[in-house]
C-alpha atoms as a PDB file:
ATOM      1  CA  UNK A   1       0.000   0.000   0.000  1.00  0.00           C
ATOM      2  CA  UNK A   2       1.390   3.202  -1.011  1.00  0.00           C
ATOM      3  CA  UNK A   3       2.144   5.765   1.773  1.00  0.00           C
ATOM      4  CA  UNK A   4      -0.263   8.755   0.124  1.00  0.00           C
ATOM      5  CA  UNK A   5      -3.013   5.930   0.750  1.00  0.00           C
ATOM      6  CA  UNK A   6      -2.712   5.306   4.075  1.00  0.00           C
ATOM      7  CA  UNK A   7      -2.256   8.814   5.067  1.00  0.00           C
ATOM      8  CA  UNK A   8      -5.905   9.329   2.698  1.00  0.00           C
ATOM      9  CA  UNK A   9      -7.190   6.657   4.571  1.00  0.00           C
ATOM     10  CA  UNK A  10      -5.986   7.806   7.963  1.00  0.00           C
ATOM     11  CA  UNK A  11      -7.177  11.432   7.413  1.00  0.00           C
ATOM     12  CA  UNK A  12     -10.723  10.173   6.661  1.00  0.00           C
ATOM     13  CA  UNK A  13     -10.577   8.387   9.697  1.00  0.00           C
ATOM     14  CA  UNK A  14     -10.042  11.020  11.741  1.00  0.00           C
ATOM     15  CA  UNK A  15     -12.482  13.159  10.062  1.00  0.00           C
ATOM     16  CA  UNK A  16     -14.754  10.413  10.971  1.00  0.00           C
ATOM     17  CA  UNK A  17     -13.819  10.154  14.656  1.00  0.00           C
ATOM     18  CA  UNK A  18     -14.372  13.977  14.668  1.00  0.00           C
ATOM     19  CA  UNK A  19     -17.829  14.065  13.186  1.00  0.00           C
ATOM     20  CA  UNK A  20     -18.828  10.652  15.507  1.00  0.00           C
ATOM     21  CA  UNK A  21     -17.848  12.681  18.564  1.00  0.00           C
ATOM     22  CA  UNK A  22     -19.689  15.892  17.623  1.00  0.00           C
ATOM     23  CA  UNK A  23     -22.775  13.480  17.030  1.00  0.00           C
ATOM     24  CA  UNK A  24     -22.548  12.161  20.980  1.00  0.00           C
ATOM     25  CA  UNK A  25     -23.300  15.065  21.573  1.00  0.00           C
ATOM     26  CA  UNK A  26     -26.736  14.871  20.138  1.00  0.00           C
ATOM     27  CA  UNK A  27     -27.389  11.355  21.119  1.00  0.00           C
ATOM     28  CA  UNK A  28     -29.587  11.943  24.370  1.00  0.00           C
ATOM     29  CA  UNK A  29     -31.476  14.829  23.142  1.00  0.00           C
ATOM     30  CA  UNK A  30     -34.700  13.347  22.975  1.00  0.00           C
ATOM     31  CA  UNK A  31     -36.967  14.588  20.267  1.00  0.00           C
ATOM     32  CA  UNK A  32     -34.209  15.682  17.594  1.00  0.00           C
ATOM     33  CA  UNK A  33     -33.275  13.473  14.652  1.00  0.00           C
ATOM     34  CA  UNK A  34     -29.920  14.848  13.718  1.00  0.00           C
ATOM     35  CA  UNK A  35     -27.791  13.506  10.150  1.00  0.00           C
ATOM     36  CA  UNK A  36     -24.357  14.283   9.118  1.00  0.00           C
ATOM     37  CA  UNK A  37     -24.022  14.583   5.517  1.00  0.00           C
ATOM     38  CA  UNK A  38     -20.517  14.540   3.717  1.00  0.00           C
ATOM     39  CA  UNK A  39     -19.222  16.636   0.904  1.00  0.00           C
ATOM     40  CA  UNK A  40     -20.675  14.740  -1.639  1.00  0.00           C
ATOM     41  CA  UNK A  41     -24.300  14.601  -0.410  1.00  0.00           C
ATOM     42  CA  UNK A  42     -23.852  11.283   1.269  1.00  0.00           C
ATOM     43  CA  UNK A  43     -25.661  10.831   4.497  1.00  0.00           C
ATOM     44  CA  UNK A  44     -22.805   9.437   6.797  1.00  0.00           C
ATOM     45  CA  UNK A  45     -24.606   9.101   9.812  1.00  0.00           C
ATOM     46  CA  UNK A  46     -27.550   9.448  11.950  1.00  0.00           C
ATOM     47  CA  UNK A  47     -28.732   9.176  15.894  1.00  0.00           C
ATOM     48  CA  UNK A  48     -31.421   6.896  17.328  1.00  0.00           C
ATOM     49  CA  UNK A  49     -33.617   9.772  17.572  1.00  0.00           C
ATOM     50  CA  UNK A  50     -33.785  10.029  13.445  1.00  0.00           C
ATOM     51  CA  UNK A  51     -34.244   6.275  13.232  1.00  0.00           C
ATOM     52  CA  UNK A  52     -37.029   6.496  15.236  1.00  0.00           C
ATOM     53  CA  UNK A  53     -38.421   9.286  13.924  1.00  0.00           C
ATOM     54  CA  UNK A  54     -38.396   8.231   9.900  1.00  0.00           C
ATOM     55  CA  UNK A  55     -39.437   4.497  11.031  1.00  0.00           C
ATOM     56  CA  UNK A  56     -35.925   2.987  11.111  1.00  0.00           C
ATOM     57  CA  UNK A  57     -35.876   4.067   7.175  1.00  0.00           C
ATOM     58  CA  UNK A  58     -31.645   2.736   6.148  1.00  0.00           C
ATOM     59  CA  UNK A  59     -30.119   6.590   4.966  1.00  0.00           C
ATOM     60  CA  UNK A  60     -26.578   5.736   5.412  1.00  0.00           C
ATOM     61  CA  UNK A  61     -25.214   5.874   2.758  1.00  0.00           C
ATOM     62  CA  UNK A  62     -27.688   7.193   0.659  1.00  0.00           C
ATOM     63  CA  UNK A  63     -28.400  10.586  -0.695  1.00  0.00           C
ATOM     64  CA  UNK A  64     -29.983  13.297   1.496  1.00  0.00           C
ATOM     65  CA  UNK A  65     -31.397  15.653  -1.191  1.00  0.00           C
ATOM     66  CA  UNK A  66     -33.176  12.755  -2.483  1.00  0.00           C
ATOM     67  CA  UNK A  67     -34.671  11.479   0.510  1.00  0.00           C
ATOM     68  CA  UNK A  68     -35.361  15.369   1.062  1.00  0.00           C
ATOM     69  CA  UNK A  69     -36.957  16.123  -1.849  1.00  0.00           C
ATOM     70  CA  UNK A  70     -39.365  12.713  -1.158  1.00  0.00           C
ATOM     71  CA  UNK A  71     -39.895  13.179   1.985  1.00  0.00           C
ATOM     72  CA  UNK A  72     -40.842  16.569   3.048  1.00  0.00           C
ATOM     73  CA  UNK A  73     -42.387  19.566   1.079  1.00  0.00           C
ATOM     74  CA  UNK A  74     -43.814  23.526   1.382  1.00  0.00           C
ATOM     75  CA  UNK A  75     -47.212  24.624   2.041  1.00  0.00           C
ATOM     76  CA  UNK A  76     -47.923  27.794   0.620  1.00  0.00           C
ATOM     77  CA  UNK A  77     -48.845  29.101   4.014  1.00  0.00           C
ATOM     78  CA  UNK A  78     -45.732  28.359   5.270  1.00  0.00           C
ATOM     79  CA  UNK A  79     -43.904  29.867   2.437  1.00  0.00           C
ATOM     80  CA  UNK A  80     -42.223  32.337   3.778  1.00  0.00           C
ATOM     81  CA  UNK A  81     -41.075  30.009   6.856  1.00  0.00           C
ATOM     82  CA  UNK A  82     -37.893  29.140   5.427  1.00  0.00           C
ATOM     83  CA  UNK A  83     -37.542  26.242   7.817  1.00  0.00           C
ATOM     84  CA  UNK A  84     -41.217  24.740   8.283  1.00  0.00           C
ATOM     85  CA  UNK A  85     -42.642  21.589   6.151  1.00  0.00           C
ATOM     86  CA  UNK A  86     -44.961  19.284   5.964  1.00  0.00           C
ATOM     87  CA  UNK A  87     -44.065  15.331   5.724  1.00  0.00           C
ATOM     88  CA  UNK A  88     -46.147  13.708   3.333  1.00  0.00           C
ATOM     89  CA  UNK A  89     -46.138  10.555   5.489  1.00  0.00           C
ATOM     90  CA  UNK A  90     -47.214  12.541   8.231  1.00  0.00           C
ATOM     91  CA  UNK A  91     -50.413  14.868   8.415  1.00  0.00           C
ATOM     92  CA  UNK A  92     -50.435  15.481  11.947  1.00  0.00           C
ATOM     93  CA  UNK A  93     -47.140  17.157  12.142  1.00  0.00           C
ATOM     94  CA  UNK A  94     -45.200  20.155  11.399  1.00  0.00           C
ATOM     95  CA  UNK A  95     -41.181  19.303  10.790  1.00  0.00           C
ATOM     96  CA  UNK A  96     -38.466  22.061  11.605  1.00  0.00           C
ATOM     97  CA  UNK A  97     -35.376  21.607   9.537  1.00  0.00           C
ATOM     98  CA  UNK A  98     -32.118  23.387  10.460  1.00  0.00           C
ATOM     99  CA  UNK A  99     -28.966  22.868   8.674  1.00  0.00           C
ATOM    100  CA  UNK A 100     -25.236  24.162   8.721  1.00  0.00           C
ATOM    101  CA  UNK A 101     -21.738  23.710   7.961  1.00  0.00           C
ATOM    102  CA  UNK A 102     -18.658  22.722   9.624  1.00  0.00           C
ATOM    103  CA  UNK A 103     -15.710  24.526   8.111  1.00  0.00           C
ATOM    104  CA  UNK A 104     -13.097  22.026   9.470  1.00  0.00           C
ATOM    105  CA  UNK A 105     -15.219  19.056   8.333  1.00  0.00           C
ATOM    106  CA  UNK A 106     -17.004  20.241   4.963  1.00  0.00           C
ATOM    107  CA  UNK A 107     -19.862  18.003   6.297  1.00  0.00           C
ATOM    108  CA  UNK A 108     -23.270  19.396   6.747  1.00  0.00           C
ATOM    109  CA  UNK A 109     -25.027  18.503   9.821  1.00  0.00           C
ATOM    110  CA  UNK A 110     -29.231  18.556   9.517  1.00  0.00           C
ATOM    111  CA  UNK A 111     -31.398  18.694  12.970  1.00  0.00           C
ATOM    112  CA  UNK A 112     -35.259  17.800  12.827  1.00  0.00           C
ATOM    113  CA  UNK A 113     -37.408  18.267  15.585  1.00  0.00           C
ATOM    114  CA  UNK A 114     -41.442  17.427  14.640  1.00  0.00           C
ATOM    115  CA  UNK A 115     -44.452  19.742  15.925  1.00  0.00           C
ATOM    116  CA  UNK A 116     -47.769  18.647  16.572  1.00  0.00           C
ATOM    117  CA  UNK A 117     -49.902  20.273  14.204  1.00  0.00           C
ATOM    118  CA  UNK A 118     -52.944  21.522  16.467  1.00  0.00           C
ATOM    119  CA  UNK A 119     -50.273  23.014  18.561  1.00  0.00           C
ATOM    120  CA  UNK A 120     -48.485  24.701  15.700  1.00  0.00           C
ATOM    121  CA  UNK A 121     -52.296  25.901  14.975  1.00  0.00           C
ATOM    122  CA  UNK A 122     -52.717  27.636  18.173  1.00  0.00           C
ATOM    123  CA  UNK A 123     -49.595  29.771  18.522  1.00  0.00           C
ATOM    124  CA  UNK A 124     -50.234  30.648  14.618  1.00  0.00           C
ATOM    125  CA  UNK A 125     -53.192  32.054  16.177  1.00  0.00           C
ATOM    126  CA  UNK A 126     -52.358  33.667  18.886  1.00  0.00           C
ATOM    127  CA  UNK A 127     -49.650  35.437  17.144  1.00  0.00           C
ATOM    128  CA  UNK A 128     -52.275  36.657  14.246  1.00  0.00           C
ATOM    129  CA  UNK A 129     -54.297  37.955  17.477  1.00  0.00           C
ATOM    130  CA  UNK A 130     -51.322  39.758  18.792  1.00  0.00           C
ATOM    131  CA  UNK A 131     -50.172  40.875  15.197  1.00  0.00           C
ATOM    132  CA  UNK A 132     -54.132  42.584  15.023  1.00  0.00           C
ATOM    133  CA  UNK A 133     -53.603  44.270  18.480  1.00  0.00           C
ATOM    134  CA  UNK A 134     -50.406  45.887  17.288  1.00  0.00           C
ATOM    135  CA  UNK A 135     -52.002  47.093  13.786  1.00  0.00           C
ATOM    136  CA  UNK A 136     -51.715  50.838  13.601  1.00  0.00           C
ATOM    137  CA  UNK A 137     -52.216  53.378  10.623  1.00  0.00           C
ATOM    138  CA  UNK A 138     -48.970  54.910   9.651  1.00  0.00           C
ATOM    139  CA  UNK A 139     -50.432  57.193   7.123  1.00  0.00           C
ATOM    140  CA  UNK A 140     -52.823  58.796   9.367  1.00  0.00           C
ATOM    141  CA  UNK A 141     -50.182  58.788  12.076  1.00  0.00           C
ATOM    142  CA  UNK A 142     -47.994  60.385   9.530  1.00  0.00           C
ATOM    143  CA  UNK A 143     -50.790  62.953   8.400  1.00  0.00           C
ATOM    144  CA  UNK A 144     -51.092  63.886  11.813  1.00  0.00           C
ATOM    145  CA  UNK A 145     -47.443  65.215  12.538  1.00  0.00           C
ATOM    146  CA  UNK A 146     -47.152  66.522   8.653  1.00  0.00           C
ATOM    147  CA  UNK A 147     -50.322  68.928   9.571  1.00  0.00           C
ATOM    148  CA  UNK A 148     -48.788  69.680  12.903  1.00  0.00           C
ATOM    149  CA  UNK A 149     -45.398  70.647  11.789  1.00  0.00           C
ATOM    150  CA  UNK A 150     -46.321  72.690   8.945  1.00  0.00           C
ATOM    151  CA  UNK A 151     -46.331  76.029  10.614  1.00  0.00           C
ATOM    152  CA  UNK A 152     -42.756  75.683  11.922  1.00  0.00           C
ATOM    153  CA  UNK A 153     -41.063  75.457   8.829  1.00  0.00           C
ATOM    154  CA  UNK A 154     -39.894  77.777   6.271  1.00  0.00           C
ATOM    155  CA  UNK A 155     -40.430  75.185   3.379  1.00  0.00           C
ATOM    156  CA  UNK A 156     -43.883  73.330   4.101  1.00  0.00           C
ATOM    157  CA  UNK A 157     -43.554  71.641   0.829  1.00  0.00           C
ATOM    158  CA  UNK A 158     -44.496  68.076   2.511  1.00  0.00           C
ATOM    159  CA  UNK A 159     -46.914  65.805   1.007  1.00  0.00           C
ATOM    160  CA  UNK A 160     -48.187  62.536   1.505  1.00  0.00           C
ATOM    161  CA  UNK A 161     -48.508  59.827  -2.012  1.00  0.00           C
ATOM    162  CA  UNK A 162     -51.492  57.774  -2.618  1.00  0.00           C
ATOM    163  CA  UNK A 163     -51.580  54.031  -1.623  1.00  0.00           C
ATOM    164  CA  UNK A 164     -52.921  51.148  -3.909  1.00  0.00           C
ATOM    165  CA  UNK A 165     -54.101  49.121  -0.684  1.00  0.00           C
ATOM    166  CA  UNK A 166     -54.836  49.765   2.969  1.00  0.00           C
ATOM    167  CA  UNK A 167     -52.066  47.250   3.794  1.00  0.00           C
ATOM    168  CA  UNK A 168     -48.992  49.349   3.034  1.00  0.00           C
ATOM    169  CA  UNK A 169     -49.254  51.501   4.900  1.00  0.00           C
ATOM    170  CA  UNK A 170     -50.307  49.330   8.659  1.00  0.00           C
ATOM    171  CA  UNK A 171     -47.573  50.018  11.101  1.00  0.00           C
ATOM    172  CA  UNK A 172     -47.560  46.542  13.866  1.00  0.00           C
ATOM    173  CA  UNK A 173     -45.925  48.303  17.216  1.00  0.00           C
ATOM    174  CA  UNK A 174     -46.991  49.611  20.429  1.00  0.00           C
ATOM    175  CA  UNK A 175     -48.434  52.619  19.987  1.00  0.00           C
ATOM    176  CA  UNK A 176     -46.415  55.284  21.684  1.00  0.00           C
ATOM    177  CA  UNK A 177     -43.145  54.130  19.602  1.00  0.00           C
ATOM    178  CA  UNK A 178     -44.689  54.326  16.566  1.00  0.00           C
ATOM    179  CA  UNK A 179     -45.716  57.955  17.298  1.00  0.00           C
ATOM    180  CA  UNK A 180     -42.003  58.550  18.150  1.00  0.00           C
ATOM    181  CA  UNK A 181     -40.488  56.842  15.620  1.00  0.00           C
ATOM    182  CA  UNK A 182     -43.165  58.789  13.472  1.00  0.00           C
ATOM    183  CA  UNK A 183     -42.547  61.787  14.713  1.00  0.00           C
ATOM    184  CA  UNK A 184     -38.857  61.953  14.642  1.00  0.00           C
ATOM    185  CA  UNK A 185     -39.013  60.695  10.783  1.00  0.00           C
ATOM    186  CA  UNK A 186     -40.929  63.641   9.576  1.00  0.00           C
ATOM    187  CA  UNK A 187     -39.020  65.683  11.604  1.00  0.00           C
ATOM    188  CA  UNK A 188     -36.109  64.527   9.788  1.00  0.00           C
ATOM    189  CA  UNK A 189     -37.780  65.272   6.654  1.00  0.00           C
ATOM    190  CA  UNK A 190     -38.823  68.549   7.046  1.00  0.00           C
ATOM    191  CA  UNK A 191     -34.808  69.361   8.209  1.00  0.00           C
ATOM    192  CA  UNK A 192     -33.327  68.066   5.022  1.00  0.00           C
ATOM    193  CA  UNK A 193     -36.204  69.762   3.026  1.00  0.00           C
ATOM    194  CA  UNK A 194     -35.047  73.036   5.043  1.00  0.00           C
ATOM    195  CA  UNK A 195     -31.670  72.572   4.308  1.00  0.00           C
ATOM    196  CA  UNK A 196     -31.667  75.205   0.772  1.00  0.00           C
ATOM    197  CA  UNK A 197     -33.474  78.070   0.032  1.00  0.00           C
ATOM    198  CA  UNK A 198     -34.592  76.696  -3.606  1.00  0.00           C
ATOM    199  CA  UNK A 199     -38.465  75.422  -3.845  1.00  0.00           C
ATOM    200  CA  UNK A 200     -37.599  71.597  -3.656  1.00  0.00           C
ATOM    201  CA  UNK A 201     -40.297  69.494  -2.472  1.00  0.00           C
ATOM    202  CA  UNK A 202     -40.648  65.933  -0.742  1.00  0.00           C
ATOM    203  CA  UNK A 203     -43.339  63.249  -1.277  1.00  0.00           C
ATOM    204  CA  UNK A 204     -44.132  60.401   1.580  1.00  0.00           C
ATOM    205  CA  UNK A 205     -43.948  56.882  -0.262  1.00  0.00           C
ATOM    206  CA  UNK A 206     -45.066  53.754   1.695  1.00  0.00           C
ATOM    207  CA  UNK A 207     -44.824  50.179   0.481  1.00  0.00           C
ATOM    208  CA  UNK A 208     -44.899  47.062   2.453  1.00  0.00           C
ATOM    209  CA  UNK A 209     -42.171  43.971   2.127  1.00  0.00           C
ATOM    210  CA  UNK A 210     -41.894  40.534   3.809  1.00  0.00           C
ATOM    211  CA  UNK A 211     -39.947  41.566   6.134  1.00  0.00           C
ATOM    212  CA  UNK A 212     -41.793  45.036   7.169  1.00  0.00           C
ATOM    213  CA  UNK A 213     -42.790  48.749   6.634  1.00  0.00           C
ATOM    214  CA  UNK A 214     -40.618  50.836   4.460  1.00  0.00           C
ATOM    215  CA  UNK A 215     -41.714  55.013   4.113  1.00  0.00           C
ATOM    216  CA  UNK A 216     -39.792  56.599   1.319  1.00  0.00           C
ATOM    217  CA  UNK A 217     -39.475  60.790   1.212  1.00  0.00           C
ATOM    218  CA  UNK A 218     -38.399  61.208  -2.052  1.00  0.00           C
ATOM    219  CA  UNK A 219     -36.653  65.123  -2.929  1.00  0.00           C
ATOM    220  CA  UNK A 220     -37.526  66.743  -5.851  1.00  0.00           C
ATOM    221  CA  UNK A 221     -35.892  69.972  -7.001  1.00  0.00           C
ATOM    222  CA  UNK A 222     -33.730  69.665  -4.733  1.00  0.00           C
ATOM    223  CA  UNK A 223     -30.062  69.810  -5.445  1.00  0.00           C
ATOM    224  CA  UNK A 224     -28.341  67.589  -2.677  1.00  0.00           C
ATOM    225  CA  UNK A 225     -24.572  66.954  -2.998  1.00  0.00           C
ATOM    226  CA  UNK A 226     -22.287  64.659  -1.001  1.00  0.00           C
ATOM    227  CA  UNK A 227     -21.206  68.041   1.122  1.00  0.00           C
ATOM    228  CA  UNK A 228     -24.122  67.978   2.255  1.00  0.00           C
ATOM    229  CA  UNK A 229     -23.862  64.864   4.204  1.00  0.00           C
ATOM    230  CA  UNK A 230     -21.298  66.545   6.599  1.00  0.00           C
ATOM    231  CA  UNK A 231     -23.678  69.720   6.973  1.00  0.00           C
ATOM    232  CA  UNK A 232     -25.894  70.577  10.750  1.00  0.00           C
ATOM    233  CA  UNK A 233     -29.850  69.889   9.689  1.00  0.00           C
ATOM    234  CA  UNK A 234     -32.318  71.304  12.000  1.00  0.00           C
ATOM    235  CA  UNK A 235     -33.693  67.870  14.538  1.00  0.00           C
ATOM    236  CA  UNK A 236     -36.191  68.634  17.336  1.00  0.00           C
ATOM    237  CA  UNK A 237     -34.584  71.993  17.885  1.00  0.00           C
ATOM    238  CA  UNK A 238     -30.974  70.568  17.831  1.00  0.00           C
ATOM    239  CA  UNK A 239     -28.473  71.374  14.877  1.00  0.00           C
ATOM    240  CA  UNK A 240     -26.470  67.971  13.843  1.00  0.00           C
ATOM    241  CA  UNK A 241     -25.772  65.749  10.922  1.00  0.00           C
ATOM    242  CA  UNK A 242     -27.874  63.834   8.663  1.00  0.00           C
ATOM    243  CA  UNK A 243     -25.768  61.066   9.716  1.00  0.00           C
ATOM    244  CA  UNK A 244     -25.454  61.301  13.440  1.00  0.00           C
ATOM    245  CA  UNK A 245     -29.448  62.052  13.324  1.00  0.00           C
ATOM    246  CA  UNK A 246     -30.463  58.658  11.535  1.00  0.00           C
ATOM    247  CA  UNK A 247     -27.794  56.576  14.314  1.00  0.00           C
ATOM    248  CA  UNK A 248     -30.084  58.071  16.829  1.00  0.00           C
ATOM    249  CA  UNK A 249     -33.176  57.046  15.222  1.00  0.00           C
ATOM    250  CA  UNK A 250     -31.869  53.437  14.458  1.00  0.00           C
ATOM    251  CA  UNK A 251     -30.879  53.253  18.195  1.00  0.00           C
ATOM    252  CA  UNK A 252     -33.257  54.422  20.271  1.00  0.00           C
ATOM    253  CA  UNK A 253     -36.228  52.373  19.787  1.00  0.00           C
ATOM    254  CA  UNK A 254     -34.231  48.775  19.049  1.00  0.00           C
ATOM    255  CA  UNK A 255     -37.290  46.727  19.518  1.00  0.00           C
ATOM    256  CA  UNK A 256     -38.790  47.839  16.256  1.00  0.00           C
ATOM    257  CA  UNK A 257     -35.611  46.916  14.205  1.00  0.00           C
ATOM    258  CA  UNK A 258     -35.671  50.223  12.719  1.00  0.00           C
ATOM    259  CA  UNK A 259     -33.037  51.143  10.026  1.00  0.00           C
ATOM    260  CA  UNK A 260     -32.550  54.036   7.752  1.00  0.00           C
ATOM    261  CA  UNK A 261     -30.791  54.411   4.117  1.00  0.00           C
ATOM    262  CA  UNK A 262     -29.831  57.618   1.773  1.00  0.00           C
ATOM    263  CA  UNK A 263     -29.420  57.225  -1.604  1.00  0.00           C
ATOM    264  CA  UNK A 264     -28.489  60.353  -3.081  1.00  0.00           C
ATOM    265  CA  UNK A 265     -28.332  60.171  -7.021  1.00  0.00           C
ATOM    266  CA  UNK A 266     -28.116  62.818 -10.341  1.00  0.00           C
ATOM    267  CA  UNK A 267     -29.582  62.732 -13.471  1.00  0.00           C
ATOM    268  CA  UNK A 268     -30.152  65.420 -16.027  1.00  0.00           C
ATOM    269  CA  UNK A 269     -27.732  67.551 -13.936  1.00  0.00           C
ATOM    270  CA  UNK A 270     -30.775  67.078 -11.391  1.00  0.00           C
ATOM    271  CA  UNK A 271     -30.215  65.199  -7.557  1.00  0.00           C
ATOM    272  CA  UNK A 272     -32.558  62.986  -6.702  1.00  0.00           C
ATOM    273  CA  UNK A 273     -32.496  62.269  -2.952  1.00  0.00           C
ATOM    274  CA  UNK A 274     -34.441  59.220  -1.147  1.00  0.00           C
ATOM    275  CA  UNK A 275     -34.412  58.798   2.739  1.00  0.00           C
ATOM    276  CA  UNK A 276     -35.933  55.579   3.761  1.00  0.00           C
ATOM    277  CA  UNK A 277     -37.265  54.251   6.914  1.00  0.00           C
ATOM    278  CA  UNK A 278     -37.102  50.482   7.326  1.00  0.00           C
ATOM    279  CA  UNK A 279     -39.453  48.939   9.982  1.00  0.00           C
ATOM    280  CA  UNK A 280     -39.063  45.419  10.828  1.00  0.00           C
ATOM    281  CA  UNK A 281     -42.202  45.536  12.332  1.00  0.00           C
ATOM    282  CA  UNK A 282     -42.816  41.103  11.683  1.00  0.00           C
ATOM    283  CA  UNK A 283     -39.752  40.332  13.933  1.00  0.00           C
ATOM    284  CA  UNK A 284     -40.087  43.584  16.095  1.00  0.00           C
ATOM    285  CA  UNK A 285     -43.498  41.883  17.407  1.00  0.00           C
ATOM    286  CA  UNK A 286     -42.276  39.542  20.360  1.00  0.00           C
ATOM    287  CA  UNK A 287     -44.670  36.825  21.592  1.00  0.00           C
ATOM    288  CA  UNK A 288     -44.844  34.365  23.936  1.00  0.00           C
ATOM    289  CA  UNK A 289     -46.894  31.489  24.973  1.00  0.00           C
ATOM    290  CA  UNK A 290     -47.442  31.091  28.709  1.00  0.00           C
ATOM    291  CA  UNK A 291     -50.367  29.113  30.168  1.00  0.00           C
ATOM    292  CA  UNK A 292     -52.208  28.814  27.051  1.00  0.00           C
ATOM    293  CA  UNK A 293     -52.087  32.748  26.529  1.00  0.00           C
ATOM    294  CA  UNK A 294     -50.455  35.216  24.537  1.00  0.00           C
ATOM    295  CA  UNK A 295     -47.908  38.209  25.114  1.00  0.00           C
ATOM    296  CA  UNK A 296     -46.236  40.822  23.597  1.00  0.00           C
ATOM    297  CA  UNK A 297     -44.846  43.776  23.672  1.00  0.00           C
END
């Protein structure tokens, strides 16, 4: 035998040893099915808990996307659950699937832990109750400061876009921060609007993502340029920097996952400036389930 073999052979080994140990680890967790699958899509082993849980089904060996792709498969209303399916030998469960990757191995270790479906039912609804509760109308909230802020600006020229449906523009959060948050956008607004002397004029956009809320002001005739980022724009009375202004707001209300972008760009000799808000509003709601009840916020 050639020396280059039994140094291939004795390097798998000790890969092997490595990934055996790791899976130990997962032996006496009871309820999670865990595989380790190689480089090559090979399913190299798995615990008692998987055996039990596919019905003693013989996967070493054999290929995991295949026995994947048979096995489980996507509801549509758990499409946007990245890691939720269905079995389709098994109606009265829901199956959790998380994967990753160990650098030092290249092997891909899977762990599957099944739900009962009536209970996967309830917190579904009790999170769609909670989700209603939070359901606020950033438009009119919007509206609301716009009107009241007009007077106290030189340049008024603030206006609010139509909507194509009532849903893009629902704000979930507790009340009082969304008034905040709310406020302290249009604030922001009416600064950079306030920054030149010219006629420029911004327009409120809202739209509505998977992930959350976003409100657009978009500047027209308005002739931004990087400088600008470095100027002092009036804030709640204060003088300080586009910049520094938008850390604030990202900061100070961290339960609503709040971010903000620029995007300053020209065209036709023209600047077209867009300040965003980003709301994760889906993952800022926080729920619980605690003796059969629902809480948030």
């Amino acid at each position: 035998m050639k020396f280059f073999d039994v140094a291939e052979k004795t390097s798998q080994k000790v890969e092997l040893d490595k990934t055996v140990k790791k899976t130990k680890v997962f032996k006496n967790l009871p309820g999670i099915a865990l595989v380790v699958i190689d480089e090559n899509d090979q399913v190299i082993k798995v615990n008692t808990e998987f055996k039990k849980m596919f019905n003693n089904v013989n996967l070493k060996g054999g290929s995991w996307d295949i026995f994947f792709k048979t096995t489980f498969r996507k509801e549509k209303g758990l499409a946007e659950t990245s890691n939720l399916f269905k079995n389709c030998n098994d109606i009265l469960n829901d199956y959790i699937i998380h994967t990753a990757m160990d650098e030092s191995t290249g092997y891909r270790y899977g762990w599957i832990y099944k739900i009962p479906v009536e209970i996967m039912n309830k917190v579904s609804q009790k999170r769609t109750a909670l989700m209603e509760s939070k359901k606020l109308d950033a438009y009119n909230l919007i509206e609301d400061e716009v009107f009241g802020k007009r007077l106290s600006w030189i340049n008024n020229n603030l206006s609010l876009s139509d909507f194509l449906y009532a849903d893009d523009c629902v704000l979930y959060s507790n009340s009082n921060e969304a008034k905040m948050l709310l406020k302290d956008f249009v604030e922001l607004l009416y600064g950079v609007l306030n920054m030149k002397t010219e006629e420029s004029h911004c327009t409120v956009e809202f739209s509505r993502g998977k992930s959350g809320l976003q409100i657009t002001g978009v500047f027209s005739n308005f002739n931004f340029s990087d400088g600008d980022f470095q100027s002092n724009i009036s804030w709640h009375g204060r003088k300080m920097r586009l910049n520094d202004i938008c850390k604030v707001m990202e900061s100070r209300l961290p339960d609503l996952y709040t971010s903000i972008y620029v995007k300053n760009s020209k065209a036709d000799h023209q600047s077209k400036l867009k300040i965003t808000l980003n709301v994760n509003d889906i993952d800022g709601v926080r729920w619980h389930v605690s003796r059969g009840t629902a809480g948030g916020l």
